[in-house]
C-alpha atoms as a PDB file:
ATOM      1  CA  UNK A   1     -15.903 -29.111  30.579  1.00  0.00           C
ATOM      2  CA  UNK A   2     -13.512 -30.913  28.031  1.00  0.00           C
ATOM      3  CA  UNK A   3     -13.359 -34.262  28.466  1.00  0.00           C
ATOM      4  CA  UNK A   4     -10.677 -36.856  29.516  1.00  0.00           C
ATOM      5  CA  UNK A   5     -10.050 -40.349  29.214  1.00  0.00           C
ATOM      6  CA  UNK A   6      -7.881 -42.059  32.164  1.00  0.00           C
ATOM      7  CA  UNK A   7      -6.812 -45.944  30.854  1.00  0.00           C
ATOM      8  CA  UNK A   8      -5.195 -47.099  34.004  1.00  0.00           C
ATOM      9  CA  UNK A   9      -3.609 -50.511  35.068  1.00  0.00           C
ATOM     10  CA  UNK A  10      -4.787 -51.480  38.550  1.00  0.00           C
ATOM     11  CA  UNK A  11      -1.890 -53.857  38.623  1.00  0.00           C
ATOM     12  CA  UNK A  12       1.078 -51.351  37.869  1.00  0.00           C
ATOM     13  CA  UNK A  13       3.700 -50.388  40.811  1.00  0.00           C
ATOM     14  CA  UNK A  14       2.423 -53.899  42.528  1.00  0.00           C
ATOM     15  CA  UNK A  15      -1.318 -52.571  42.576  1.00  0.00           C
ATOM     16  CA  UNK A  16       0.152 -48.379  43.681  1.00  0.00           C
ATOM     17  CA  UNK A  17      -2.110 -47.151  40.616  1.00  0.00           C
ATOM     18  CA  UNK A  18      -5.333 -47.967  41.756  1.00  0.00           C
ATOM     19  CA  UNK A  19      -4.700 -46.906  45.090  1.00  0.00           C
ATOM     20  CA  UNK A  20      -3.908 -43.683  43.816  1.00  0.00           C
ATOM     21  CA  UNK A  21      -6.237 -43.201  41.622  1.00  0.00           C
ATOM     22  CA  UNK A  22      -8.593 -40.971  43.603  1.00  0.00           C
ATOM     23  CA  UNK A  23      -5.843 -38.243  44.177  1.00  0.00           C
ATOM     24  CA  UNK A  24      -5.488 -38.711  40.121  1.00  0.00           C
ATOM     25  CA  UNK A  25      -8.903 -38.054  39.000  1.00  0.00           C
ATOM     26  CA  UNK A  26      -8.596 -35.116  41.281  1.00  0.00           C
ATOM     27  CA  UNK A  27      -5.721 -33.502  39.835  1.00  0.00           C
ATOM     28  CA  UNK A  28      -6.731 -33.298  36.607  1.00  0.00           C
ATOM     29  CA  UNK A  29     -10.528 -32.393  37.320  1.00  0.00           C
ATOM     30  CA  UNK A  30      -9.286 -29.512  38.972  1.00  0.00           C
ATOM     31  CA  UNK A  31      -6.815 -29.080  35.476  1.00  0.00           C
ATOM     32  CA  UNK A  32     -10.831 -28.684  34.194  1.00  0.00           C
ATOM     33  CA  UNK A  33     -11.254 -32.171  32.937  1.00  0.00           C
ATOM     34  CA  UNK A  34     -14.420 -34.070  33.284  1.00  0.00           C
ATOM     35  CA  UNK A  35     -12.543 -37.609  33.686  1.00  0.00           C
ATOM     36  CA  UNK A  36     -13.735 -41.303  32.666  1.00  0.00           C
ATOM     37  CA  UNK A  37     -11.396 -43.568  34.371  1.00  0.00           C
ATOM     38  CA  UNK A  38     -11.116 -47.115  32.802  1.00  0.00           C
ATOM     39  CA  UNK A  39      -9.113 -49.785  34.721  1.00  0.00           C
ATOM     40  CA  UNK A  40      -7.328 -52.080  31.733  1.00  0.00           C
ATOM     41  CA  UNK A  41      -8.780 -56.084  32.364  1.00  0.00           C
ATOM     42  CA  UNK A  42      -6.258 -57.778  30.653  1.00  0.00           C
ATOM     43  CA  UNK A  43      -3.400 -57.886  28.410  1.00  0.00           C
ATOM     44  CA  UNK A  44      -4.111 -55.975  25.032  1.00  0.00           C
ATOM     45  CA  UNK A  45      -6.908 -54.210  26.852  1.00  0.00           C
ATOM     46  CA  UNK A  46      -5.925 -50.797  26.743  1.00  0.00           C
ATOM     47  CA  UNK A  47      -5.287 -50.880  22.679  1.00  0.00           C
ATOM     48  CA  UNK A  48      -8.821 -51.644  22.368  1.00  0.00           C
ATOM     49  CA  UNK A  49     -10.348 -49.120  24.904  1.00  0.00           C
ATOM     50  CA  UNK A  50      -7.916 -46.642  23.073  1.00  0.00           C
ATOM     51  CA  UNK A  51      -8.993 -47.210  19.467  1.00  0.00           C
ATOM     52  CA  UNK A  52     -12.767 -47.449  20.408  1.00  0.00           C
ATOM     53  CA  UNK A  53     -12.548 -44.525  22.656  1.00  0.00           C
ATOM     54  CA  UNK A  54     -10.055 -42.503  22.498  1.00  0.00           C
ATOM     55  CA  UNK A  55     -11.722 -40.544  19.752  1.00  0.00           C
ATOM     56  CA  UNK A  56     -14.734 -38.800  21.506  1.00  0.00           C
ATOM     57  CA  UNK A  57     -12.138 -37.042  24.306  1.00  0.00           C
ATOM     58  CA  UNK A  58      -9.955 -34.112  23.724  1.00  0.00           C
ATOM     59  CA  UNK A  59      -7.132 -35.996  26.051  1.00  0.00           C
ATOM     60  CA  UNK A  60      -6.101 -39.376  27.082  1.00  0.00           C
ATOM     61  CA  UNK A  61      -4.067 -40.445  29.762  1.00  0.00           C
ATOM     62  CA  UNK A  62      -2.046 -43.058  30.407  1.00  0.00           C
ATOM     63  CA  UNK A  63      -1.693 -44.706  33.811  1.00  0.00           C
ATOM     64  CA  UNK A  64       0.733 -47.598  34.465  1.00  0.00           C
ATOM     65  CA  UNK A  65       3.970 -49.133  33.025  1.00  0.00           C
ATOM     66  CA  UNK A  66       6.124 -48.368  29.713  1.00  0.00           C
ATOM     67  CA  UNK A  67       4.167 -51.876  28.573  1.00  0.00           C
ATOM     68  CA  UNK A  68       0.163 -50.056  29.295  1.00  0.00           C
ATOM     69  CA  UNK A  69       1.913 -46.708  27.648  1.00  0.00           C
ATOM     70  CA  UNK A  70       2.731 -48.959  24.519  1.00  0.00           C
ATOM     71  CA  UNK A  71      -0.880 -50.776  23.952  1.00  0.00           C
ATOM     72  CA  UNK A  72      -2.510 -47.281  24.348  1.00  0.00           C
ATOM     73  CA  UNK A  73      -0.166 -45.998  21.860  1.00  0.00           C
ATOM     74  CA  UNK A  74      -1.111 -48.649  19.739  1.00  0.00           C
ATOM     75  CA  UNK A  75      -4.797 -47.748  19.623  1.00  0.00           C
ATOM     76  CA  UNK A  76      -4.799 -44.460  19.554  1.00  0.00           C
ATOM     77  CA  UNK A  77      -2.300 -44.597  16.193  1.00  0.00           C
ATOM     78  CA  UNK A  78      -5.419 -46.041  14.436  1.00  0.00           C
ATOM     79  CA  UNK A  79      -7.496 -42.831  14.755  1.00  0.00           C
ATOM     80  CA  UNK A  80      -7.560 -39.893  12.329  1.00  0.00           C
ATOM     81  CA  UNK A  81      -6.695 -37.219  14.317  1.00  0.00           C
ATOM     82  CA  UNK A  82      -5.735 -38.828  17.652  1.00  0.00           C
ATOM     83  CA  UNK A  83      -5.930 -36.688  20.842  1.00  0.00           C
ATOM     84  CA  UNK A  84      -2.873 -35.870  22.807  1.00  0.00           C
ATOM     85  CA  UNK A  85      -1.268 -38.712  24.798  1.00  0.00           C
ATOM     86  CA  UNK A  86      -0.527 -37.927  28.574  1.00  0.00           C
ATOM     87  CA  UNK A  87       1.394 -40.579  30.580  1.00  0.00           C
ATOM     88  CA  UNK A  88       1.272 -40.789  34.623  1.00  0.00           C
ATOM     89  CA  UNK A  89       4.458 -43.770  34.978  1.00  0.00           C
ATOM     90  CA  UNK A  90       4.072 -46.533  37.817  1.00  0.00           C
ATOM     91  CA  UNK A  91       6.129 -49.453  36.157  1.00  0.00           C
ATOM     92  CA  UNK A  92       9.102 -50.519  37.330  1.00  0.00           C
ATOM     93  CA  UNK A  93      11.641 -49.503  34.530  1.00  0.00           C
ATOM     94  CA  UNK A  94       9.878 -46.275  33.204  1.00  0.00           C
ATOM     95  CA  UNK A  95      11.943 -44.999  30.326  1.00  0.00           C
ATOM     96  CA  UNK A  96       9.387 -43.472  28.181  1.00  0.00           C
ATOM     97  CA  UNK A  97       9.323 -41.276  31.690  1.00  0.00           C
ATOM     98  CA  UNK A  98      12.903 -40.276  31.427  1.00  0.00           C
ATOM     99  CA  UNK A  99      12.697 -39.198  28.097  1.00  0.00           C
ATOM    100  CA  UNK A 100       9.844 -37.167  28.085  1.00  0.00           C
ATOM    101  CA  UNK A 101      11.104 -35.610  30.961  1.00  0.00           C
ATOM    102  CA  UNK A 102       8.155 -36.691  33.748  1.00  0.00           C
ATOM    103  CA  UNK A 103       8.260 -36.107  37.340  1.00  0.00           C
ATOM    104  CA  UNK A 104       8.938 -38.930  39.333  1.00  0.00           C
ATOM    105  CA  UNK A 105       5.858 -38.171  41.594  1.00  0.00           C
ATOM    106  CA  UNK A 106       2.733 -39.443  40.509  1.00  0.00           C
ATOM    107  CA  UNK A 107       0.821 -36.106  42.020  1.00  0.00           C
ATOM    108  CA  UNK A 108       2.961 -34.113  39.966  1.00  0.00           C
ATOM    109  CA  UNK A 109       3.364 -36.264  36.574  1.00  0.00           C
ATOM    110  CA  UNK A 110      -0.422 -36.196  37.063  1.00  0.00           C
ATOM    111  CA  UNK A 111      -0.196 -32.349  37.102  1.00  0.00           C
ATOM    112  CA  UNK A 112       1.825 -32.128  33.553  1.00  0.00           C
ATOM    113  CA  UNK A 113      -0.368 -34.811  31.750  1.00  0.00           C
ATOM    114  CA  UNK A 114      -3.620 -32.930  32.523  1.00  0.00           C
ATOM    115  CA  UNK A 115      -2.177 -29.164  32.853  1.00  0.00           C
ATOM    116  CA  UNK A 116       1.287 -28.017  32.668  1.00  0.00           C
ATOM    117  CA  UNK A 117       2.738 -30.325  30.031  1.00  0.00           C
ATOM    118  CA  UNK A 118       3.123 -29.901  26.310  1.00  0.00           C
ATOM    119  CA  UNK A 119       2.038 -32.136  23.340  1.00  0.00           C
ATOM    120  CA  UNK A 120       4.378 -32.526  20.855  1.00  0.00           C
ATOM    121  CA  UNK A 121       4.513 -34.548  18.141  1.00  0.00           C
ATOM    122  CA  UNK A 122       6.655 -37.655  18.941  1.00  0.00           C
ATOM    123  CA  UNK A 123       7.414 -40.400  16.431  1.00  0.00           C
ATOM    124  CA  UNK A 124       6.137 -44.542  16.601  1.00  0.00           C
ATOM    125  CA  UNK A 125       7.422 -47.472  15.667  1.00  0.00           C
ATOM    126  CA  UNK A 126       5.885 -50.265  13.519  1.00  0.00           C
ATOM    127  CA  UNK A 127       7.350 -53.931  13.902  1.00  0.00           C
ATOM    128  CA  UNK A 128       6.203 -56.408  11.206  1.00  0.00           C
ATOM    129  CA  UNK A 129       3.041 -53.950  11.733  1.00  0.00           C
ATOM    130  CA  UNK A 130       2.836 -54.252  15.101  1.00  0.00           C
ATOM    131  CA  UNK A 131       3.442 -50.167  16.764  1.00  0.00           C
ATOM    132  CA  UNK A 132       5.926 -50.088  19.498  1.00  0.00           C
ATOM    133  CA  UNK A 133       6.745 -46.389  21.378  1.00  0.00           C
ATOM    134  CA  UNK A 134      10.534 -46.624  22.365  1.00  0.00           C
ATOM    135  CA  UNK A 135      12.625 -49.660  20.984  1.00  0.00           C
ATOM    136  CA  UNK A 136      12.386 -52.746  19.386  1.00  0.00           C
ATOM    137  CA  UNK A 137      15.320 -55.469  20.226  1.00  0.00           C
ATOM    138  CA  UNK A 138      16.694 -58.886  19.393  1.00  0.00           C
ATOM    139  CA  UNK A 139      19.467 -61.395  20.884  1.00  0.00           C
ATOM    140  CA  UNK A 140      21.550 -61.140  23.829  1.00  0.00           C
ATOM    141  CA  UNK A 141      21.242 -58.108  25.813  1.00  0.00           C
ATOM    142  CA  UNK A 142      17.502 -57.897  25.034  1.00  0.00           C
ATOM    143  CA  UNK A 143      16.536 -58.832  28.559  1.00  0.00           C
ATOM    144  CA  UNK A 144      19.789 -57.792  30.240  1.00  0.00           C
ATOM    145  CA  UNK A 145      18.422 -54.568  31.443  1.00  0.00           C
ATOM    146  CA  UNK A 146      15.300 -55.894  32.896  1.00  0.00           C
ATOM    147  CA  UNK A 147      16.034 -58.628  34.479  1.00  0.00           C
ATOM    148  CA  UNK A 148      18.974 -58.019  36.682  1.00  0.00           C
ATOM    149  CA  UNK A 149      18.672 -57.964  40.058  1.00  0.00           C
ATOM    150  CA  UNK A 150      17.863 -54.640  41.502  1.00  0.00           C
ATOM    151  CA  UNK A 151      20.286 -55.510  44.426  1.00  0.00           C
ATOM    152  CA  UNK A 152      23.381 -56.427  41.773  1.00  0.00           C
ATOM    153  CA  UNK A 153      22.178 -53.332  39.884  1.00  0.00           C
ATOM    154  CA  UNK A 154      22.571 -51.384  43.450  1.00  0.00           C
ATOM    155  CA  UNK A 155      25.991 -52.422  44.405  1.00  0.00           C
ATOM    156  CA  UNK A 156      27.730 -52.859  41.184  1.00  0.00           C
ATOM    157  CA  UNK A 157      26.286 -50.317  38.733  1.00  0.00           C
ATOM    158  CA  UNK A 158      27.310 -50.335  35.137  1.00  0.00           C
ATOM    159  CA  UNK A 159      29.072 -53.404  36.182  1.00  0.00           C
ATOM    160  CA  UNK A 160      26.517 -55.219  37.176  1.00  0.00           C
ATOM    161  CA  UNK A 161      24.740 -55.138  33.290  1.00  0.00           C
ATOM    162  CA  UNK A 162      28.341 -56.174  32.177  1.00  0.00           C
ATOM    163  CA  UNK A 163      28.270 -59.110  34.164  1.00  0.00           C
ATOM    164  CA  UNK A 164      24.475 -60.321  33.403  1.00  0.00           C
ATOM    165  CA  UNK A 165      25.261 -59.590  29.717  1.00  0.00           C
ATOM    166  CA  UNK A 166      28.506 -61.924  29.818  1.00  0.00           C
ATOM    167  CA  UNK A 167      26.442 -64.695  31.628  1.00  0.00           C
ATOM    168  CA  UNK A 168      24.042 -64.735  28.563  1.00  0.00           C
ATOM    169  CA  UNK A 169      26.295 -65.315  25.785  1.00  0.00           C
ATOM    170  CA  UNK A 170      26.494 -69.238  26.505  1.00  0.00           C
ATOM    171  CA  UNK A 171      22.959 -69.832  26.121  1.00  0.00           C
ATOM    172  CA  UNK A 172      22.360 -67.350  23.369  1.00  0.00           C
ATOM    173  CA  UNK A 173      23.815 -67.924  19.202  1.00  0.00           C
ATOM    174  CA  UNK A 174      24.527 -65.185  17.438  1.00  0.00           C
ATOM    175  CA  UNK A 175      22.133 -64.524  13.937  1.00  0.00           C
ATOM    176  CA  UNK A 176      23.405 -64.444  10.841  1.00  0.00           C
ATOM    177  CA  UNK A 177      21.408 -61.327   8.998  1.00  0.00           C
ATOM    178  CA  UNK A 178      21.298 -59.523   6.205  1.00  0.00           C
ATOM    179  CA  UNK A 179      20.160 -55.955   7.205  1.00  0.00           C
ATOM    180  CA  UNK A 180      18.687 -53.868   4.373  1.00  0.00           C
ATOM    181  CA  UNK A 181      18.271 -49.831   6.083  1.00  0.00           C
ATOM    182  CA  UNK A 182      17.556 -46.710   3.887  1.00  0.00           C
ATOM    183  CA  UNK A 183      19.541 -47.773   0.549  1.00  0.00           C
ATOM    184  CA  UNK A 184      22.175 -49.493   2.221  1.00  0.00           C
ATOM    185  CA  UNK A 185      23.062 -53.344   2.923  1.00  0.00           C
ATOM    186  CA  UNK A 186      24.619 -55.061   5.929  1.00  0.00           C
ATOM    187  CA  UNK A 187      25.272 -59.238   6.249  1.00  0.00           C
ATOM    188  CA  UNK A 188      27.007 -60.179   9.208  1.00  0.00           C
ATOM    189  CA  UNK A 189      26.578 -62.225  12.851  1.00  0.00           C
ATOM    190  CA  UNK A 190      25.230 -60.506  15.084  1.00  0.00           C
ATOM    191  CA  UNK A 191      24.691 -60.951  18.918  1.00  0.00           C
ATOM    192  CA  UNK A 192      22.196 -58.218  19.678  1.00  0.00           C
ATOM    193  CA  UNK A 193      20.175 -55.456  17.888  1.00  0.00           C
ATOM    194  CA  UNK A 194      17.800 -52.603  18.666  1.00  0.00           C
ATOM    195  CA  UNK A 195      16.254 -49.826  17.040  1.00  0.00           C
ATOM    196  CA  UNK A 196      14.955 -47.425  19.116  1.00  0.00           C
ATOM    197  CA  UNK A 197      14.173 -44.032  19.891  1.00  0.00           C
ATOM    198  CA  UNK A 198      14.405 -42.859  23.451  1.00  0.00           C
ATOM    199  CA  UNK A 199      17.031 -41.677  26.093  1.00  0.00           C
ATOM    200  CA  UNK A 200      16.277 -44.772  28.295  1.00  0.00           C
ATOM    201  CA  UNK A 201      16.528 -48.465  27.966  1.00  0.00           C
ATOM    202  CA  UNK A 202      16.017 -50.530  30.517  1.00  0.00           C
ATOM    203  CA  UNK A 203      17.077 -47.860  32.741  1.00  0.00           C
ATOM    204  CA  UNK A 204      20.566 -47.352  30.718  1.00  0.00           C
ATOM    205  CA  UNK A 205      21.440 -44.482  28.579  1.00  0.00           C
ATOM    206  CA  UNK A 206      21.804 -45.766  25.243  1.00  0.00           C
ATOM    207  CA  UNK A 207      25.508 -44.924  23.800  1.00  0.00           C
ATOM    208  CA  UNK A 208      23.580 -42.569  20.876  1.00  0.00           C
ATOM    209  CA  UNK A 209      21.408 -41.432  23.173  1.00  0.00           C
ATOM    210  CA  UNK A 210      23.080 -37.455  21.977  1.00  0.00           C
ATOM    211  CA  UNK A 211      21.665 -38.420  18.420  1.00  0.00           C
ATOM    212  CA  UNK A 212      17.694 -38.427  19.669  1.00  0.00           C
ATOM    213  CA  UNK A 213      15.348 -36.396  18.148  1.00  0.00           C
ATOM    214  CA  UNK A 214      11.824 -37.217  18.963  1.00  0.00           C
ATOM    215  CA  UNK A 215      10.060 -36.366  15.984  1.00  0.00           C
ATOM    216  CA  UNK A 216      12.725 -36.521  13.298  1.00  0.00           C
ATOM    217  CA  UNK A 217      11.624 -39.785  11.735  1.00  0.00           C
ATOM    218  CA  UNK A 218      14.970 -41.666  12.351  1.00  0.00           C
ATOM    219  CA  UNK A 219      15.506 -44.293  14.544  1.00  0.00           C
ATOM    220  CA  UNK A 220      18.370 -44.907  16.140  1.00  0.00           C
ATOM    221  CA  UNK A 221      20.004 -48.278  15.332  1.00  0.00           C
ATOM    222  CA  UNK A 222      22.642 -50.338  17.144  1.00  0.00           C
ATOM    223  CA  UNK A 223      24.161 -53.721  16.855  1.00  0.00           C
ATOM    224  CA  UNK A 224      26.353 -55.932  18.190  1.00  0.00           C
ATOM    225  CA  UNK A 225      28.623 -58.240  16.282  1.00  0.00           C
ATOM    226  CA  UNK A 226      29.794 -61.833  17.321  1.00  0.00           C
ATOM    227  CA  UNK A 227      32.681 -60.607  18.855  1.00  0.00           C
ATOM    228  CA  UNK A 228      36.269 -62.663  17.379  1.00  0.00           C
ATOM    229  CA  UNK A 229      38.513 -61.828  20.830  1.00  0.00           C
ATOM    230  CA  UNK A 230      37.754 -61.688  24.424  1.00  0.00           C
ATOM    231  CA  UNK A 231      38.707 -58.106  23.895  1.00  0.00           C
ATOM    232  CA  UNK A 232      36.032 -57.559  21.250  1.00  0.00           C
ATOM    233  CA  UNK A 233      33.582 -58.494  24.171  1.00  0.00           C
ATOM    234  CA  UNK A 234      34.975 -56.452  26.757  1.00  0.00           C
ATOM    235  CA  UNK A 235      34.732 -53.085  24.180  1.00  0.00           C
ATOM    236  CA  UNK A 236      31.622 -54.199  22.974  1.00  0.00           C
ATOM    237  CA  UNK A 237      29.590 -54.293  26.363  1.00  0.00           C
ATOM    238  CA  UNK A 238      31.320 -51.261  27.241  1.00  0.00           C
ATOM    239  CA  UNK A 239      30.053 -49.537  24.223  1.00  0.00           C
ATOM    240  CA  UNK A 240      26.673 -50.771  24.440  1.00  0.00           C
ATOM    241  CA  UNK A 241      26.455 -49.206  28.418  1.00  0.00           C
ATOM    242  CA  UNK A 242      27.853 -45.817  27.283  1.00  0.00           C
ATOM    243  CA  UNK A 243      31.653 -46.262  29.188  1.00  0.00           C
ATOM    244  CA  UNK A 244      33.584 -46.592  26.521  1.00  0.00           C
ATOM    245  CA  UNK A 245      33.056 -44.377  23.085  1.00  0.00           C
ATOM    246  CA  UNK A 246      31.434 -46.252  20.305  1.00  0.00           C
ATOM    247  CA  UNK A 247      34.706 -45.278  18.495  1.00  0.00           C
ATOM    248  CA  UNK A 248      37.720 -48.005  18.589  1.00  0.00           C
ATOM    249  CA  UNK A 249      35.728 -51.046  18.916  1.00  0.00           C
ATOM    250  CA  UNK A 250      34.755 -53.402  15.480  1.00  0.00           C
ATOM    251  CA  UNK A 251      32.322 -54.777  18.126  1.00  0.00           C
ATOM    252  CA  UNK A 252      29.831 -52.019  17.895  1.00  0.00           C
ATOM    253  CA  UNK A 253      27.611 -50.896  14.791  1.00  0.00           C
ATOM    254  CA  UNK A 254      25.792 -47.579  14.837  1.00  0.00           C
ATOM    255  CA  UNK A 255      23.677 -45.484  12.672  1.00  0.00           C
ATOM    256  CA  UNK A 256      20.161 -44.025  11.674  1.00  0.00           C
ATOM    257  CA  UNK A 257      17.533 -45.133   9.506  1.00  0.00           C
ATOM    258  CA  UNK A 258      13.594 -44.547   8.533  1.00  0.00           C
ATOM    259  CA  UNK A 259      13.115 -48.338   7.366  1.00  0.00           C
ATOM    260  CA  UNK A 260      14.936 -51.505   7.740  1.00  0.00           C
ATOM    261  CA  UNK A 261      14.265 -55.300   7.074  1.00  0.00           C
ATOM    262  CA  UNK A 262      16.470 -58.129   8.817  1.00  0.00           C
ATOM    263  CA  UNK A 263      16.467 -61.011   6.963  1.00  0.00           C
ATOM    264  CA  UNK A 264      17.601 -64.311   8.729  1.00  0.00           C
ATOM    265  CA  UNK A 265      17.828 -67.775   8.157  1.00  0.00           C
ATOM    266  CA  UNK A 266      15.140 -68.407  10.822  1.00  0.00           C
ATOM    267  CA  UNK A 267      13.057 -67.242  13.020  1.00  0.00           C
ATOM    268  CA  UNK A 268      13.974 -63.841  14.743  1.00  0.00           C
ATOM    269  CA  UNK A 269      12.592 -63.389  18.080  1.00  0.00           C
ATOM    270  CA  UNK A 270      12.021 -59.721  19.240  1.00  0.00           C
ATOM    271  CA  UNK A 271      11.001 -57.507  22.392  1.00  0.00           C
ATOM    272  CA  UNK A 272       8.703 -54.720  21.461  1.00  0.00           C
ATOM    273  CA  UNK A 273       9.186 -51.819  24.873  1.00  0.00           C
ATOM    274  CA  UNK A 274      10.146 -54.547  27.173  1.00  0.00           C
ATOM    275  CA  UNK A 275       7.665 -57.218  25.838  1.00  0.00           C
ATOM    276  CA  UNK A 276       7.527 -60.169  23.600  1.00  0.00           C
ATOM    277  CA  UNK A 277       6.928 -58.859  19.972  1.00  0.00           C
ATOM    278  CA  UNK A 278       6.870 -62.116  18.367  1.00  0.00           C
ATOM    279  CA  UNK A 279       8.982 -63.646  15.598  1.00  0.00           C
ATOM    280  CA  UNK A 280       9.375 -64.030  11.881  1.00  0.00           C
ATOM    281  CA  UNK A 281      12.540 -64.602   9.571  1.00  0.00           C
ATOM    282  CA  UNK A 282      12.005 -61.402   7.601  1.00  0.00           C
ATOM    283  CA  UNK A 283      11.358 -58.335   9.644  1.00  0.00           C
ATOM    284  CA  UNK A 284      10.368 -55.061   8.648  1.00  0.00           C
ATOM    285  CA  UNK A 285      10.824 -51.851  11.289  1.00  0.00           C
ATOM    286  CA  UNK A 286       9.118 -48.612   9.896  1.00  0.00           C
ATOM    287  CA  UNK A 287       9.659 -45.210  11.382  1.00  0.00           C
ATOM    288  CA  UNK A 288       5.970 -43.496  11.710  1.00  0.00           C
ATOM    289  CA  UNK A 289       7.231 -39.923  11.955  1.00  0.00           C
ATOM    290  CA  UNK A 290       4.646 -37.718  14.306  1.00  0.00           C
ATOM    291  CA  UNK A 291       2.175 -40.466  14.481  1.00  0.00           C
ATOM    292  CA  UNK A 292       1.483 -38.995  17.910  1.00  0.00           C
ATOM    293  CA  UNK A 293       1.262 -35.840  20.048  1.00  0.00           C
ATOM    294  CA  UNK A 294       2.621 -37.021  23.489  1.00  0.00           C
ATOM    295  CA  UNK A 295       2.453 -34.482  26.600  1.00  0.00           C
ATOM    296  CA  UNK A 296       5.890 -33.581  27.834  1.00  0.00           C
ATOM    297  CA  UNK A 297       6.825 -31.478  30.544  1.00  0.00           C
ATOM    298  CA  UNK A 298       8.384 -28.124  29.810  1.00  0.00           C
END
C-alpha cells in the first residue's frame, strides 16, 4: 500500500476535525492508502511536519482551515519533488475550497483528496520570502471580509461588506507607495491592496476573479486609491465586491503581474491567506509558477 500523510488541526470547525477524523482515515484507507495521521500542536506546526515529512509519502493531506492549508503549503514547497497536496476544508471562510472546486462535505472532500480528485499543478506565492497559497493584502479592507458579523453578512449581503468597509476608513491612513510590477511603475495613495490568485476572498468573489488561471504564473493584482469624492468611495467598494464593473471608477486599479515590490515610507503591514504576514517598508511578492500539484475535483 502507498502511503499517506494526514496533517490535521484538532482545533479547526471549533474542534469538528478531530471528531471526524476516524470516518477520514477510513475513507481514504479504503482509496488504498496506508494513513499516518498527525494532529498540528501549534502554530507553524504543520510547515515543519510538512518539510520533514512530507517527502517519504506519495500524498499529503490537508485537514483544517485555509490558515493549516497555507503552513503545509509552505513546507512542502521546500522539497524537490513534493507529493501532491490534498485538502479536506473545516475553517470557517474556506476559499482555497471554492476554488479548487471541493465538496462541502467532509466525507466527500475526503473522497476527492484521497481518490477521485486530480493534481494539478497550481501556482504559490512568496511574500518578502515568506509562501502564501491564495492572496496576500494590505490596508483597509484587509480584514473586512473576515471579520464581519456572520449575522450582518446574513441579512444584508454585499451590503453588509460595504458597510464594515466604510466603518474602517476612519481608523485606517491611506499609504503612499511606489509599486514597481513586471517593467512598469506606479506611485500613488493607496487605501487597500492585494495580490492574489483564487476565486474566493474572504468568502467574496474577487471583481477579476474571470482573469484566474491557476497555474499561469500571474497574479492577479488590485488596488484601491484614496478616494478624492464621496462618490469615488461609493464606486470603489462597489468595484472591489464585484457590483459594479471595474470600468468607470478612478477608484479601482487592476492588472497582472509575476513580480512586484511596494515601496513605502514605512512600515507596510500585510495578511498572508487570512493571517498576519508581518511588515517591512520594501516588499517583494514573487509568483512561484507550479510550485505545487494540488488535488482538485473533476
Amino acid at each position: 500500500m502507498e502511503q499517506l500523510l494526514l496533517i490535521y488541526n484538532p482545533t479547526s470547525g471549533t474542534g469538528r476535525a478531530a471528531t471526524r477524523l476516524s470516518e477520514i482515515v477510513d475513507v481514504c484507507t479504503k482509496a488504498g492508502w496506508l494513513v499516518t495521521a498527525y494532529p498540528t500542536q501549534l502554530k507553524g506546526d504543520a510547515t515543519r511536519i510538512a518539510r520533514e515529512l512530507g517527502g517519504q509519502y506519495g500524498r499529503v493531506i490537508c485537514m483544517g482551515g485555509d490558515g493549516t492549508l497555507s503552513e503545509v503549503a509552505a513546507g512542502l514547497m521546500e522539497l524537490e519533488g513534493p507529493p501532491p497536496l490534498g485538502y479536506i476544508p473545516f475553517g470557517s471562510t474556506n476559499d482555497c475550497a471554492t476554488t479548487l472546486r471541493l465538496p462541502r462535505s467532509h466525507r466527500q472532500a475526503a473522497r476527492v483528496a484521497a481518490a477521485t480528485g486530480v493534481p494539478v499543478p497550481a501556482d504559490m506565492g512568496l511574500l518578502n520570502g515568506h509562501p502564501f497559497v491564495y492572496v496576500a493584502a494590505f490596508g483597509a479592507f484587509t480584514k473586512v471580509a473576515y471579520d464581519t458579523p456572520q449575522d450582518l453578512k446574513h441579512s444584508l449581503g454585499h451590503l453588509a461588506y460595504i458597510l464594515e468597509g466604510i466603518a474602517s476608513l476612519p481608523t485606517i491612513s491611506p499609504y503612499h507607495l511606489r509599486v514597481e510590477y513586471d517593467g512598469q511603475v506606479l506611485e500613488d495613495d493607496f487605501f487597500f491592496g492585494m495580490v492574489s490568485n483564487t476565486l474566493s476572498i474572504g468568502g467574496m468573489k474577487p471583481p477579476n476573479a474571470d482573469q484566474v488561471v491557476l497555474d499561469d504564473g500571474l497574479f492577479e493584482v488590485t488596488l484601491v486609491k484614496k478616494p478624492v469624492s464621496l462618490a469615488d468611495v461609493a464606486n470603489g467598494f462597489q468595484a472591489l465586491i464585484n457590483l459594479a464593473p471595474a470600468e468607470g471608477t478612478g477608484a479601482l486599479v487592476q492588472f497582472q503581474a509575476r513580480r512586484l515590490v511596494f515601496t513605502a515610507d514605512h512600515p507596510l503591514p500585510w495578511t498572508i491567506d487570512g493571517e498576519f504576514g508581518g511588515q517591512q517598508s520594501v516588499n517583494e511578492v514573487v509568483n512561484c509558477q507550479r510550485a505545487l500539484r494540488v488535488i482538485r475535483d473533476q
